[in-house]
C-alpha atoms as a PDB file:
ATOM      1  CA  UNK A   1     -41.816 -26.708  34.153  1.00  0.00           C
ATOM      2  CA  UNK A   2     -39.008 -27.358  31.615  1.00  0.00           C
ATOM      3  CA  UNK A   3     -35.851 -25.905  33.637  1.00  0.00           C
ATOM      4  CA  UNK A   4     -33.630 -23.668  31.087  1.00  0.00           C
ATOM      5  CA  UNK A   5     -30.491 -23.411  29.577  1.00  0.00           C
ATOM      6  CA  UNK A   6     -27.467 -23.790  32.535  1.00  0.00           C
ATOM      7  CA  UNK A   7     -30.068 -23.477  35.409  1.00  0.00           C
ATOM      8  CA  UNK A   8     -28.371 -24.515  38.197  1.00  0.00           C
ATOM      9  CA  UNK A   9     -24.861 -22.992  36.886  1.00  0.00           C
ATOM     10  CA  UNK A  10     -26.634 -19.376  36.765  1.00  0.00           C
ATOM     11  CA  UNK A  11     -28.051 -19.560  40.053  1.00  0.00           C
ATOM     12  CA  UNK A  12     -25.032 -20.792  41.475  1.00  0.00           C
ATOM     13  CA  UNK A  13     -22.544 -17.813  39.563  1.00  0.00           C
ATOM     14  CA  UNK A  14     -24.907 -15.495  40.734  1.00  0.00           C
ATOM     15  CA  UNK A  15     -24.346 -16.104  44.351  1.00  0.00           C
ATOM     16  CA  UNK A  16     -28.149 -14.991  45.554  1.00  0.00           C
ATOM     17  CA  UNK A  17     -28.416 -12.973  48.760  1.00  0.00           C
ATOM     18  CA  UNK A  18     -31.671 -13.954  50.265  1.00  0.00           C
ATOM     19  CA  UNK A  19     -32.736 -10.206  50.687  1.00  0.00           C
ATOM     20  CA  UNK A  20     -30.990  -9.109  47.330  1.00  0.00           C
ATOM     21  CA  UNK A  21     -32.320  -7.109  44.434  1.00  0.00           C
ATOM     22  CA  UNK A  22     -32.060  -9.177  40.743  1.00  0.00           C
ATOM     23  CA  UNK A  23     -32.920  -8.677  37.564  1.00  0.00           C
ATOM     24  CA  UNK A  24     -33.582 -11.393  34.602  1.00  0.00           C
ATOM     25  CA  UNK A  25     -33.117  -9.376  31.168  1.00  0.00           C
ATOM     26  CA  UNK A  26     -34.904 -12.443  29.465  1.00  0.00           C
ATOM     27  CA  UNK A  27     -38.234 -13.719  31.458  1.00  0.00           C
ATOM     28  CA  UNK A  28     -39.181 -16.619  28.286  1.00  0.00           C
ATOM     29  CA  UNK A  29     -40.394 -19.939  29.839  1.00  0.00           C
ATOM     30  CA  UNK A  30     -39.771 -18.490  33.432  1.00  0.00           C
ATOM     31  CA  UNK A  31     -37.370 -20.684  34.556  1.00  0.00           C
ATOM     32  CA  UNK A  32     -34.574 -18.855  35.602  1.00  0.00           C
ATOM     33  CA  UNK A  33     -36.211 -16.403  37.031  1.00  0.00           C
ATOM     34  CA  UNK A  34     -38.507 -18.676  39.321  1.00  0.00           C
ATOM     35  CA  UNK A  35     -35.228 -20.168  40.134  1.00  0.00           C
ATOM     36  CA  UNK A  36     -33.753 -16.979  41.202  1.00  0.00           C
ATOM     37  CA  UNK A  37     -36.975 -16.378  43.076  1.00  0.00           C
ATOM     38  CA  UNK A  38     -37.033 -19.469  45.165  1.00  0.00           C
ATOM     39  CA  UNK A  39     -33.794 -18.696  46.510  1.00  0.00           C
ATOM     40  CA  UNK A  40     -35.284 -14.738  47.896  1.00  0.00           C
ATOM     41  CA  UNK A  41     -36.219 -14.470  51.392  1.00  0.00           C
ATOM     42  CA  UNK A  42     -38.874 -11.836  52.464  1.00  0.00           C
ATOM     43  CA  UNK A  43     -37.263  -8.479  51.588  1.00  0.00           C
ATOM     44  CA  UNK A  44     -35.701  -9.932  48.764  1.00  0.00           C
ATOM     45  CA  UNK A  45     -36.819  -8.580  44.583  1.00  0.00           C
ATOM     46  CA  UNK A  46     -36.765 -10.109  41.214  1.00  0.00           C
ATOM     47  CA  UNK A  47     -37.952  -8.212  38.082  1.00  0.00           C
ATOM     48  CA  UNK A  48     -37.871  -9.701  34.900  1.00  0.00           C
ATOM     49  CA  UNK A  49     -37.524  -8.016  31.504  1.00  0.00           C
ATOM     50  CA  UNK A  50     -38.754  -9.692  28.280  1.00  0.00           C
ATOM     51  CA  UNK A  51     -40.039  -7.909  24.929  1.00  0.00           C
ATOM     52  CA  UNK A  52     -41.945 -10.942  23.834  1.00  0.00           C
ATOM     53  CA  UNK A  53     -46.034  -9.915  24.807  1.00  0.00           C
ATOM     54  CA  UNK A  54     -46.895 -13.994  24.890  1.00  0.00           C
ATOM     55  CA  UNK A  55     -43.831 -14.515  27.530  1.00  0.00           C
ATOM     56  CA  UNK A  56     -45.401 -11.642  29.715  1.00  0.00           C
ATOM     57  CA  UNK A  57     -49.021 -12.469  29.108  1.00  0.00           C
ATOM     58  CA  UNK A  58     -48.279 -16.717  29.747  1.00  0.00           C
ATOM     59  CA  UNK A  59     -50.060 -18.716  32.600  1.00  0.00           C
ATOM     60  CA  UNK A  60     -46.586 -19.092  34.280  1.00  0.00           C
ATOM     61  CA  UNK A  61     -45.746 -15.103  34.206  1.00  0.00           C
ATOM     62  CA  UNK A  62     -49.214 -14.299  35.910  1.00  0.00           C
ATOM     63  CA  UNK A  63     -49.011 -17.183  38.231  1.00  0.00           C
ATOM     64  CA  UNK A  64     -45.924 -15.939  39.142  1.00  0.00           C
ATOM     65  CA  UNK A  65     -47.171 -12.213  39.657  1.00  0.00           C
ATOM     66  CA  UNK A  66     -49.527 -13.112  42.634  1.00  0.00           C
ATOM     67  CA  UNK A  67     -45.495 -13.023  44.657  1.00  0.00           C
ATOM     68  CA  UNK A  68     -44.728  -9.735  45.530  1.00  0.00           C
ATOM     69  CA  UNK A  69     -41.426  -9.844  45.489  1.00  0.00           C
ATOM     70  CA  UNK A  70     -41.440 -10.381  41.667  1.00  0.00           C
ATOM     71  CA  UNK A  71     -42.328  -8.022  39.242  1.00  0.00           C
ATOM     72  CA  UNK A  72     -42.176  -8.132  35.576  1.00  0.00           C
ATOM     73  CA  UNK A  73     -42.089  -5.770  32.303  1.00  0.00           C
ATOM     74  CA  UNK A  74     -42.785  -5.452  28.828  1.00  0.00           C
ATOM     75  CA  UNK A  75     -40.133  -3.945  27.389  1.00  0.00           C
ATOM     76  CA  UNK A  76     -36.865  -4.464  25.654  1.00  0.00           C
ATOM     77  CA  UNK A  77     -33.752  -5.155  27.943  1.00  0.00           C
ATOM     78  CA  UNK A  78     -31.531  -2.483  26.282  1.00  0.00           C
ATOM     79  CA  UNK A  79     -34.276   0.043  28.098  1.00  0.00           C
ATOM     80  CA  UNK A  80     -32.576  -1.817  31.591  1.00  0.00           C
ATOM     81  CA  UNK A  81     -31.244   1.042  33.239  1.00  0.00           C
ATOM     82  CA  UNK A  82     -34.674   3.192  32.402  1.00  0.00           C
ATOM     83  CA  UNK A  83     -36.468   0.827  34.370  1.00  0.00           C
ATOM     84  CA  UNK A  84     -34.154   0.438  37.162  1.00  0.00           C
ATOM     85  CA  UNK A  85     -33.985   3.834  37.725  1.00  0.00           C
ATOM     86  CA  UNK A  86     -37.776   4.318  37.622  1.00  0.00           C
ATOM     87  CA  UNK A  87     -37.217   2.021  40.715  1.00  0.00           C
ATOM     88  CA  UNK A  88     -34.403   3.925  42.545  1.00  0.00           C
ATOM     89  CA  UNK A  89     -32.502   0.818  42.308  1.00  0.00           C
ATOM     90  CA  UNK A  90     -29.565   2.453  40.456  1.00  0.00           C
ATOM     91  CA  UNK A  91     -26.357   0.786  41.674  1.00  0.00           C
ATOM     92  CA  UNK A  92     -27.822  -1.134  44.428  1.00  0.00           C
ATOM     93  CA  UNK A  93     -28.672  -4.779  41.979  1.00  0.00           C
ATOM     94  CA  UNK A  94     -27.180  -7.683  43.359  1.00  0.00           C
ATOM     95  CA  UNK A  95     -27.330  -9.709  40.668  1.00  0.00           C
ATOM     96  CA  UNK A  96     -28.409  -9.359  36.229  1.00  0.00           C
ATOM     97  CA  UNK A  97     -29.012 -13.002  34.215  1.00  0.00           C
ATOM     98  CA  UNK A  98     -28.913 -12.288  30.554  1.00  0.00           C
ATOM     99  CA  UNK A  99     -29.696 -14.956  28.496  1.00  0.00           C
ATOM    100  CA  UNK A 100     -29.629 -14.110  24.490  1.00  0.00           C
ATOM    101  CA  UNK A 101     -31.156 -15.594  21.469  1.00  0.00           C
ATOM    102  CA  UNK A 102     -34.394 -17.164  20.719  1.00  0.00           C
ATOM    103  CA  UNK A 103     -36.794 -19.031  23.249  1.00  0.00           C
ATOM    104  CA  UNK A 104     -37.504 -22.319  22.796  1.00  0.00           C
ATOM    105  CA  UNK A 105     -41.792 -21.496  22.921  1.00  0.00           C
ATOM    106  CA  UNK A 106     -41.050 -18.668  20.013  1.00  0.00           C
ATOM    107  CA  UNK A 107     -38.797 -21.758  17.736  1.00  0.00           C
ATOM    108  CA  UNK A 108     -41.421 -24.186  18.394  1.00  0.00           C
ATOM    109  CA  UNK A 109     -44.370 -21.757  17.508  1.00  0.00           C
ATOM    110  CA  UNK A 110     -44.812 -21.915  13.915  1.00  0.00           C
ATOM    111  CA  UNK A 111     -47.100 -18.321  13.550  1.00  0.00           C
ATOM    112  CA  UNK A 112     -44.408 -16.730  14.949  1.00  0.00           C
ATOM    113  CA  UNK A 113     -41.832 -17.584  11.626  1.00  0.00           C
ATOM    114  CA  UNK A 114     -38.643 -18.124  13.338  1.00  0.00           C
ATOM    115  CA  UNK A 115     -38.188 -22.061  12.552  1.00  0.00           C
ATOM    116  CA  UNK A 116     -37.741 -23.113   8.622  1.00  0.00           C
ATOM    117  CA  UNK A 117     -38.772 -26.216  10.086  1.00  0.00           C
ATOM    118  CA  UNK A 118     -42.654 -25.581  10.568  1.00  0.00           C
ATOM    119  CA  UNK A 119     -44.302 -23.271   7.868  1.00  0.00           C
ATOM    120  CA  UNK A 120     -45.985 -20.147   8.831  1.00  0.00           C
ATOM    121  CA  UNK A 121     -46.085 -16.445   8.869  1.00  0.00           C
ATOM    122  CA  UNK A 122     -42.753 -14.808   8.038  1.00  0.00           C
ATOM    123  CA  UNK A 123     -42.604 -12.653  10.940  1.00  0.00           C
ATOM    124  CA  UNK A 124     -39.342 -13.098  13.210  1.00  0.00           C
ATOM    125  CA  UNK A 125     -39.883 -10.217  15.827  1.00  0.00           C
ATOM    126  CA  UNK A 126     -39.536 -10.773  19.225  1.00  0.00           C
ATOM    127  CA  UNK A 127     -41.723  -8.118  19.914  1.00  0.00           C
ATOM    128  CA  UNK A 128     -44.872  -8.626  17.416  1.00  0.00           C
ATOM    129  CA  UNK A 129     -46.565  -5.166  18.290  1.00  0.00           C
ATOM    130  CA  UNK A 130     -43.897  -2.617  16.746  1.00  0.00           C
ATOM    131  CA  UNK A 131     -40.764  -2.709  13.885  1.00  0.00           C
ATOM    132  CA  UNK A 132     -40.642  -4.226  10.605  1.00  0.00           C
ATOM    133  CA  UNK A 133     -41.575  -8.150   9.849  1.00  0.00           C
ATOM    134  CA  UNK A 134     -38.999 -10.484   8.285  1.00  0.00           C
ATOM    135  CA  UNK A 135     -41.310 -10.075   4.635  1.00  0.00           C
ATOM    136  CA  UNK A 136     -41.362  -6.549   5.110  1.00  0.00           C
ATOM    137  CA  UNK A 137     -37.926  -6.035   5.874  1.00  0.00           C
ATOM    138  CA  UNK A 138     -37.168  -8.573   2.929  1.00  0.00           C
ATOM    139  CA  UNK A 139     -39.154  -6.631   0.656  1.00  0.00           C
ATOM    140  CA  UNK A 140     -37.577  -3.449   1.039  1.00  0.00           C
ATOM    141  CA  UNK A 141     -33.609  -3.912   2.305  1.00  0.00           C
ATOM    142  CA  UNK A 142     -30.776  -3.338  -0.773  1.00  0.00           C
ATOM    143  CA  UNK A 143     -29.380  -6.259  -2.388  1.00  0.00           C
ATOM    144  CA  UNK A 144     -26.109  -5.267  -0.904  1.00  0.00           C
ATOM    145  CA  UNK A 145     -27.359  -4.586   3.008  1.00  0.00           C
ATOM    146  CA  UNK A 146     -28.861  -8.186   2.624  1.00  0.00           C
ATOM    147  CA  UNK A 147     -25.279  -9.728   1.351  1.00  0.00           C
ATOM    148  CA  UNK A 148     -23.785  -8.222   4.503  1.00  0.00           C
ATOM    149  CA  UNK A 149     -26.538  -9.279   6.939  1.00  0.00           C
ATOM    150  CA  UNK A 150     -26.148 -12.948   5.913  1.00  0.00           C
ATOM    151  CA  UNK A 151     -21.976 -12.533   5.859  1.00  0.00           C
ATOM    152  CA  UNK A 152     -21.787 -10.859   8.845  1.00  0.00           C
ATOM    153  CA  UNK A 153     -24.456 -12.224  10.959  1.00  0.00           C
ATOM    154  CA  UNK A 154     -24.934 -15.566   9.882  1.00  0.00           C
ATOM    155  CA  UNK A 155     -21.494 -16.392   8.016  1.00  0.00           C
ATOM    156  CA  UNK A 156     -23.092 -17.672   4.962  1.00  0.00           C
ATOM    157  CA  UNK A 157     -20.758 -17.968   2.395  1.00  0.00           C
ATOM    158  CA  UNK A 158     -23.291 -18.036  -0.102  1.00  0.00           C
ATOM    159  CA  UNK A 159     -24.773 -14.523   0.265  1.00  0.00           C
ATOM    160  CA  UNK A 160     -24.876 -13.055  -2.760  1.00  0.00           C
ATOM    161  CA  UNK A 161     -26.333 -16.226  -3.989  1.00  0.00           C
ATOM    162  CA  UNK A 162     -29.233 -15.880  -1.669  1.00  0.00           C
ATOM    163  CA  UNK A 163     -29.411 -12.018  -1.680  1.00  0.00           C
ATOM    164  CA  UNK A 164     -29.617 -12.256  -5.597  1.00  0.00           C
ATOM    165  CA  UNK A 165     -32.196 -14.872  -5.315  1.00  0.00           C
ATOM    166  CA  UNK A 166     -34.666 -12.577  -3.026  1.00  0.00           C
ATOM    167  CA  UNK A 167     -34.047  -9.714  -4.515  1.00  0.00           C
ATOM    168  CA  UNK A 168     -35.342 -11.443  -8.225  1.00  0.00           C
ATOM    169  CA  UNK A 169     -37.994 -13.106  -6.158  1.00  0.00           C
ATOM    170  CA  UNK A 170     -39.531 -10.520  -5.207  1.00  0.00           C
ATOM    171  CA  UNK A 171     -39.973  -8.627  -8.100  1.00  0.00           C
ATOM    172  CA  UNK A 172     -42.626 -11.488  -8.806  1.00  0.00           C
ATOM    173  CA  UNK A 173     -43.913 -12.618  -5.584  1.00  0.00           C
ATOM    174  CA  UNK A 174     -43.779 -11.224  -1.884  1.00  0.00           C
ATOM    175  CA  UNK A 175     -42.240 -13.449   0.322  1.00  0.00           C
ATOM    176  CA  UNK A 176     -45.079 -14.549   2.912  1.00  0.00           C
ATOM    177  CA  UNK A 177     -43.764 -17.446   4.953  1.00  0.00           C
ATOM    178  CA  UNK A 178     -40.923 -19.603   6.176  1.00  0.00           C
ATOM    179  CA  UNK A 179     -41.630 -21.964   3.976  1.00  0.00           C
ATOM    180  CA  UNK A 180     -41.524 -19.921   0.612  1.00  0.00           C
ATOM    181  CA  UNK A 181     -38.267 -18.288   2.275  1.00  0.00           C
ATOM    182  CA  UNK A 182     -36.915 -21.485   2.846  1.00  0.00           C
ATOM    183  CA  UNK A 183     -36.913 -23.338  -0.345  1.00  0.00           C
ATOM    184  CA  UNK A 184     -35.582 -19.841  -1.798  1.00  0.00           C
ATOM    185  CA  UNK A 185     -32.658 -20.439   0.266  1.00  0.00           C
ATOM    186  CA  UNK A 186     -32.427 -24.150  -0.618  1.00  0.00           C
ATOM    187  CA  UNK A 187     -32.747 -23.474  -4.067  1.00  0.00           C
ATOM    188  CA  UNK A 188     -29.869 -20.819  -4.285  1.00  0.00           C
ATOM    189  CA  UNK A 189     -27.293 -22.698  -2.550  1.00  0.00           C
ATOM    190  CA  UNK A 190     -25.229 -25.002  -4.113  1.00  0.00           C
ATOM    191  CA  UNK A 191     -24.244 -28.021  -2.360  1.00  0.00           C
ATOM    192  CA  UNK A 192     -25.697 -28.956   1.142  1.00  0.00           C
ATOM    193  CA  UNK A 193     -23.619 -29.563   4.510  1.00  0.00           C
ATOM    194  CA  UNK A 194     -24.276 -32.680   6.504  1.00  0.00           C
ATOM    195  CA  UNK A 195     -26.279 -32.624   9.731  1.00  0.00           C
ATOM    196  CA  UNK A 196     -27.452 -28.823   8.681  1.00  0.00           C
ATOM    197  CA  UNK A 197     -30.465 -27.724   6.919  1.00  0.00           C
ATOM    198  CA  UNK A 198     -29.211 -25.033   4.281  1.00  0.00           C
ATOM    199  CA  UNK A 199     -31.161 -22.203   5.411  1.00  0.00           C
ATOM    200  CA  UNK A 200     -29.790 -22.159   8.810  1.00  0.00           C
ATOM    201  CA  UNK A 201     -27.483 -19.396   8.683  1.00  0.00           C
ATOM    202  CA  UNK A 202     -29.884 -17.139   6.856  1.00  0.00           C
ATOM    203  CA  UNK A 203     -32.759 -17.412   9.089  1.00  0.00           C
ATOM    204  CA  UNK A 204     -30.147 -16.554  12.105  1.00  0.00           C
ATOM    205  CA  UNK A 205     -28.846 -13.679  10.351  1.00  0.00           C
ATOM    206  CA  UNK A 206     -32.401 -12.492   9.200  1.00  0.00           C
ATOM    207  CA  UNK A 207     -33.723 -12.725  12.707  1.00  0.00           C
ATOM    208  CA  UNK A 208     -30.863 -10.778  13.907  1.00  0.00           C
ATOM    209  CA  UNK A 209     -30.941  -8.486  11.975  1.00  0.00           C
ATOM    210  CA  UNK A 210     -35.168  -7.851  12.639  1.00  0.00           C
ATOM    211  CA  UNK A 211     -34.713  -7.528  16.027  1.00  0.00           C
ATOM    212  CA  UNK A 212     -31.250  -5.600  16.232  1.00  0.00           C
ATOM    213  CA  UNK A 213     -29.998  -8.607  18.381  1.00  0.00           C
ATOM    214  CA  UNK A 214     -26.696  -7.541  18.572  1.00  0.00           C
ATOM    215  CA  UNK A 215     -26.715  -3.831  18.981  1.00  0.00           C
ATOM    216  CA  UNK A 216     -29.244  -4.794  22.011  1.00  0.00           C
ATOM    217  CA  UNK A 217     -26.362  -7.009  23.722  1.00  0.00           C
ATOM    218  CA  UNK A 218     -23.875  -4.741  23.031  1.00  0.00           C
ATOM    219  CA  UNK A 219     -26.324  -1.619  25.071  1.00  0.00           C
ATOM    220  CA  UNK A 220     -27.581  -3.591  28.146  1.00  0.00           C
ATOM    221  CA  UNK A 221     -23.906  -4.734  28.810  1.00  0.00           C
ATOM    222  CA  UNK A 222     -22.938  -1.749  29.207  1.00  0.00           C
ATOM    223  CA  UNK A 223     -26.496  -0.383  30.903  1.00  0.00           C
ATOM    224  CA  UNK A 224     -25.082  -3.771  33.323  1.00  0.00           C
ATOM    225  CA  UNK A 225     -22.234  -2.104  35.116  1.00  0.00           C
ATOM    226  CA  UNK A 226     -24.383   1.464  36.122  1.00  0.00           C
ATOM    227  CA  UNK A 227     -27.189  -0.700  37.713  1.00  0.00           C
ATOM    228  CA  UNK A 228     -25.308  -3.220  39.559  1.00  0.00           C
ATOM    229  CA  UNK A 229     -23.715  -2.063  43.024  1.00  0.00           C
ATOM    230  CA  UNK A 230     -20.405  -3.346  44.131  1.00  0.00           C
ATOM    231  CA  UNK A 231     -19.424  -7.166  44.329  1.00  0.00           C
ATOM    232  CA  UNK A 232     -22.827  -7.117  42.278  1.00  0.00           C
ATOM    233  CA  UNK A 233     -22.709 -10.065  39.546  1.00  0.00           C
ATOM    234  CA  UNK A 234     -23.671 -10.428  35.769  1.00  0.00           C
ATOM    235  CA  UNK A 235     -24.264 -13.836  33.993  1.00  0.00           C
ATOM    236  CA  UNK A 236     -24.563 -13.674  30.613  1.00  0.00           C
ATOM    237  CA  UNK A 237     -25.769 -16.532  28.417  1.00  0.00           C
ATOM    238  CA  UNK A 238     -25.235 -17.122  24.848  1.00  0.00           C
ATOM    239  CA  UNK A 239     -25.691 -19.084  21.886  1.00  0.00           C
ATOM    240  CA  UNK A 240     -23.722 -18.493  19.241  1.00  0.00           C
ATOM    241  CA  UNK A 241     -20.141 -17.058  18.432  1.00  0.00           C
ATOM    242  CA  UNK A 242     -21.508 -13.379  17.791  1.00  0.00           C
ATOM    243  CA  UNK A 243     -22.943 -13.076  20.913  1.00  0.00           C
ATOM    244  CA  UNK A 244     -20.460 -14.755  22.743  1.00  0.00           C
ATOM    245  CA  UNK A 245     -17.940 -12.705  21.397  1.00  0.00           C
ATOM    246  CA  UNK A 246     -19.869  -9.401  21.977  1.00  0.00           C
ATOM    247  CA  UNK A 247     -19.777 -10.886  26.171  1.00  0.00           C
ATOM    248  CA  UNK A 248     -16.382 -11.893  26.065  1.00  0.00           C
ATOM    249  CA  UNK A 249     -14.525  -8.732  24.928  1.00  0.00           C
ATOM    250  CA  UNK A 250     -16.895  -6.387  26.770  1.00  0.00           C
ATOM    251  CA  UNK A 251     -15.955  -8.467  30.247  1.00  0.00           C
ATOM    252  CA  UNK A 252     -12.520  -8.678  29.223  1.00  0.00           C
ATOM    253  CA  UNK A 253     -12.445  -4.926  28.315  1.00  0.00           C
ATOM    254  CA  UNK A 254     -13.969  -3.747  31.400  1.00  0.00           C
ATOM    255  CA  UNK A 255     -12.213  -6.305  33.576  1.00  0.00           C
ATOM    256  CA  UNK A 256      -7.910  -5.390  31.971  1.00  0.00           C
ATOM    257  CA  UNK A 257      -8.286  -2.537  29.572  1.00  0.00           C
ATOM    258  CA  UNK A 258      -8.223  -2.615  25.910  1.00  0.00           C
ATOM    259  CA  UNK A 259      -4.606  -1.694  25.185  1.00  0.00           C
ATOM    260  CA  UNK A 260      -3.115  -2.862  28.519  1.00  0.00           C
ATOM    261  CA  UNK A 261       0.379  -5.166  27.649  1.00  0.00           C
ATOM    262  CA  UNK A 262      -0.276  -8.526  29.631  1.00  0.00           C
ATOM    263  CA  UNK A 263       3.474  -8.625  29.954  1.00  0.00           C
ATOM    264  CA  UNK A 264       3.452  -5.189  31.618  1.00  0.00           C
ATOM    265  CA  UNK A 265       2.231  -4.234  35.036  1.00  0.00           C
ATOM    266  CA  UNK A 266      -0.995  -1.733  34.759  1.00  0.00           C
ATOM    267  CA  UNK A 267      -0.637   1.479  36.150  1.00  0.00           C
ATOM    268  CA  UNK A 268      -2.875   2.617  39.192  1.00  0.00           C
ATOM    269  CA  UNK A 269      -4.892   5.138  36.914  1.00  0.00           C
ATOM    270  CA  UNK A 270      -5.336   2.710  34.412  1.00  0.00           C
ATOM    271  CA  UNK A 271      -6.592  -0.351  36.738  1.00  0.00           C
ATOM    272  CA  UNK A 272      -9.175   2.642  38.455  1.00  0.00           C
ATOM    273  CA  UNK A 273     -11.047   3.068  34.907  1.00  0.00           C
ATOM    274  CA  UNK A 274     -11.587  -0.813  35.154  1.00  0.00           C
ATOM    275  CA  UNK A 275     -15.293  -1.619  36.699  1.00  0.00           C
ATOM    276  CA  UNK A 276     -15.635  -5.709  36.372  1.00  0.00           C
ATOM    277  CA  UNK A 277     -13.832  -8.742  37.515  1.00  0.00           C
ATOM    278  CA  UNK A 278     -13.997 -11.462  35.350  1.00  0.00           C
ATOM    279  CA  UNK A 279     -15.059 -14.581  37.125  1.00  0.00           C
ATOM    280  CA  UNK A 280     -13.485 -17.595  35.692  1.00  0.00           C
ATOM    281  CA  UNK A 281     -13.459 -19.413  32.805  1.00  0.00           C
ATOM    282  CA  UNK A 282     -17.113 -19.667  29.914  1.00  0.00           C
ATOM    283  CA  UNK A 283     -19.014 -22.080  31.324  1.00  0.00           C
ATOM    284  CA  UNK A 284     -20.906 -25.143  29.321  1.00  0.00           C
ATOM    285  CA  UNK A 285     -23.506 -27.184  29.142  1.00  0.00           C
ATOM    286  CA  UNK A 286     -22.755 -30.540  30.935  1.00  0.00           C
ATOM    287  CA  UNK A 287     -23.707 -33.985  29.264  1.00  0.00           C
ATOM    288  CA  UNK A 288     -26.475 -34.530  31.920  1.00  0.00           C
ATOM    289  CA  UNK A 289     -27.824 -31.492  30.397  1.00  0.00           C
ATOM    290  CA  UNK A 290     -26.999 -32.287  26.317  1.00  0.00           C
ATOM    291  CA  UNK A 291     -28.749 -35.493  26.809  1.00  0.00           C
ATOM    292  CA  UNK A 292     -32.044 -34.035  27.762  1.00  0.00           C
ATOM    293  CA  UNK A 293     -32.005 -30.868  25.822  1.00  0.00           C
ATOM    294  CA  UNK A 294     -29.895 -30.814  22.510  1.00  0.00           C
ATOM    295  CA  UNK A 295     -30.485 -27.188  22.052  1.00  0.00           C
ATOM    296  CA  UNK A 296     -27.863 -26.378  25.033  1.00  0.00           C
ATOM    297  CA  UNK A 297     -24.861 -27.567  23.108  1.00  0.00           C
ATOM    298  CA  UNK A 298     -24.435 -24.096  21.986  1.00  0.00           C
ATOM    299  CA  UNK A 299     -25.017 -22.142  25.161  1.00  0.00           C
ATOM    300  CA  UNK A 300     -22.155 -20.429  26.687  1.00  0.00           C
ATOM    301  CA  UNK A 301     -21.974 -18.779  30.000  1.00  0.00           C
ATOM    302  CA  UNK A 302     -19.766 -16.084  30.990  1.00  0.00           C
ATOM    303  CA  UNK A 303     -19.387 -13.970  34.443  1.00  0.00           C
ATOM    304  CA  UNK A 304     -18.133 -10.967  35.550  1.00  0.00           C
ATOM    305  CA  UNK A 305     -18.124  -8.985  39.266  1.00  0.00           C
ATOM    306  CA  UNK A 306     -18.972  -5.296  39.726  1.00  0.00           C
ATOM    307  CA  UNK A 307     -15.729  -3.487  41.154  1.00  0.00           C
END
């Protein structure tokens, strides 16, 4: 099994109680999760989260079922404290992995449109049973929503060259797949960048956008500090600055206060409306780990303690 993204750093931040309750907001390959599980004695629980139907319905995932200690659900992880409270675990988790983004098995499956590298349906959604498409949301959203999408989500500073460019493509032809989408993108922009195919940032922003990536993060942070009991621990993994940034003010919110002076000493009321601990400094990908898998140079890793 190919181990994910900062495997042994996750299992290791999390500090795993051998009769603990955990949760991993992002099932995918498995990996972290059948890490986690190894590490569970007899009483201990894992339940994994993961909107993707393949990652649930996967050879691994139903392998993995015949434990029953695990458990695992269909279902976005911004719906995390619904299903912990279905379970009466509310405020007694030991332990929440989030890891954002894109799987590697989604990028590498062409019918399922993320990658501009491998030509297929124009699709996008994490979840393929409910919400809009890429083409359908590409067919309908304003010239001016689209600008900000690519601005805000993928920083493209050619936006309104790329919004313009869908927006007069379409009036002739749907866009169908990555491919079409992709030389669209080409097309519009300028000049290239080295070592970075053009349609990069638009894709990123596009998926993001689909799937309400970052409204998501932003809910089961906060869904994170009701579930988790005290001394309870979140690691949250991320791959690019928006996410990352979404992680690192929310911990650093919840673990000083938003308006606190660092140069001043915080008042007792103040410091009692705090509910995390940050724990140490983001975390990265070592060059054991860049050698064999490229796609972790991004990853970012950042963890936080239940007061």
């Amino acid at each position: 099994m190919h181990l994910p993204v900062l495997y042994n750093e996750a299992l290791r931040e999390l500090k795993i109680k051998p009769n603990g309750i955990y949760i991993d907001c992002t099932f995918g390959r498995g990996g972290h999760s059948n890490g986690i599980l190894k590490q569970l004695g007899p009483e201990g629980k894992l339940l994994s989260l993961d909107r993707d139907r393949d990652a649930i319905e996967s050879d691994f995932a139903q392998e993995m079922l015949q434990d029953s200690r695990f458990e695992l659900e269909h279902c976005c992880f911004s719906r995390l404290q619904e299903v912990i409270e279905n379970r009466g675990w509310l405020g007694k988790v030991d332990g929440i992995l989030m890891d954002f983004g894109v799987s590697s098995p989604q990028l590498d499956d062409a019918a399922r449109g993320f990658s501009f590298m491998r030509d297929g349906p124009l699709d996008m959604r994490m979840d393929c049973t409910t919400g809009l498409s890429a083409a359908e949301w590409l067919a309908t959203v304003s010239e001016k929503d689209l600008v900000q999408v690519l601005f805000d989500y993928g920083e493209e500073k050619f936006a309104r060259r790329i919004a313009n460019a869908v927006v007069t493509q379409r009036l002739e032809t749907k866009l169908e797949t990555t491919k079409q989408f992709s030389d669209l993108v080409v097309e519009a922009i300028p000049y290239k960048e080295k070592h970075k195919h053009p349609a990069t940032r638009t894709f990123q922003a596009v998926r993001i956008a689909v799937n309400r990536e970052l409204d998501e993060i932003k809910s089961v942070l906060e869904q994170a500090v009701n579930v988790l009991k005290p001394e309870g621990r979140m690691a949250v993994i991320s791959f690019h600055s928006l996410e990352d940034r979404i992680a690192k003010r929310f911990i650093r919110d919840e673990s000083r206060g938003r308006y606190t002076d660092s140069k001043l000493p915080m008042l007792a009321e103040q410091e009692a409306l705090l509910r995390l601990k940050k724990c140490g400094k983001a975390i990265k990908s070592g060059q054991e780990e860049l050698n064999e898998n490229p796609r972790a140079r991004s990853a970012v890793m950042r963890v936080a303690e239940r007061k």
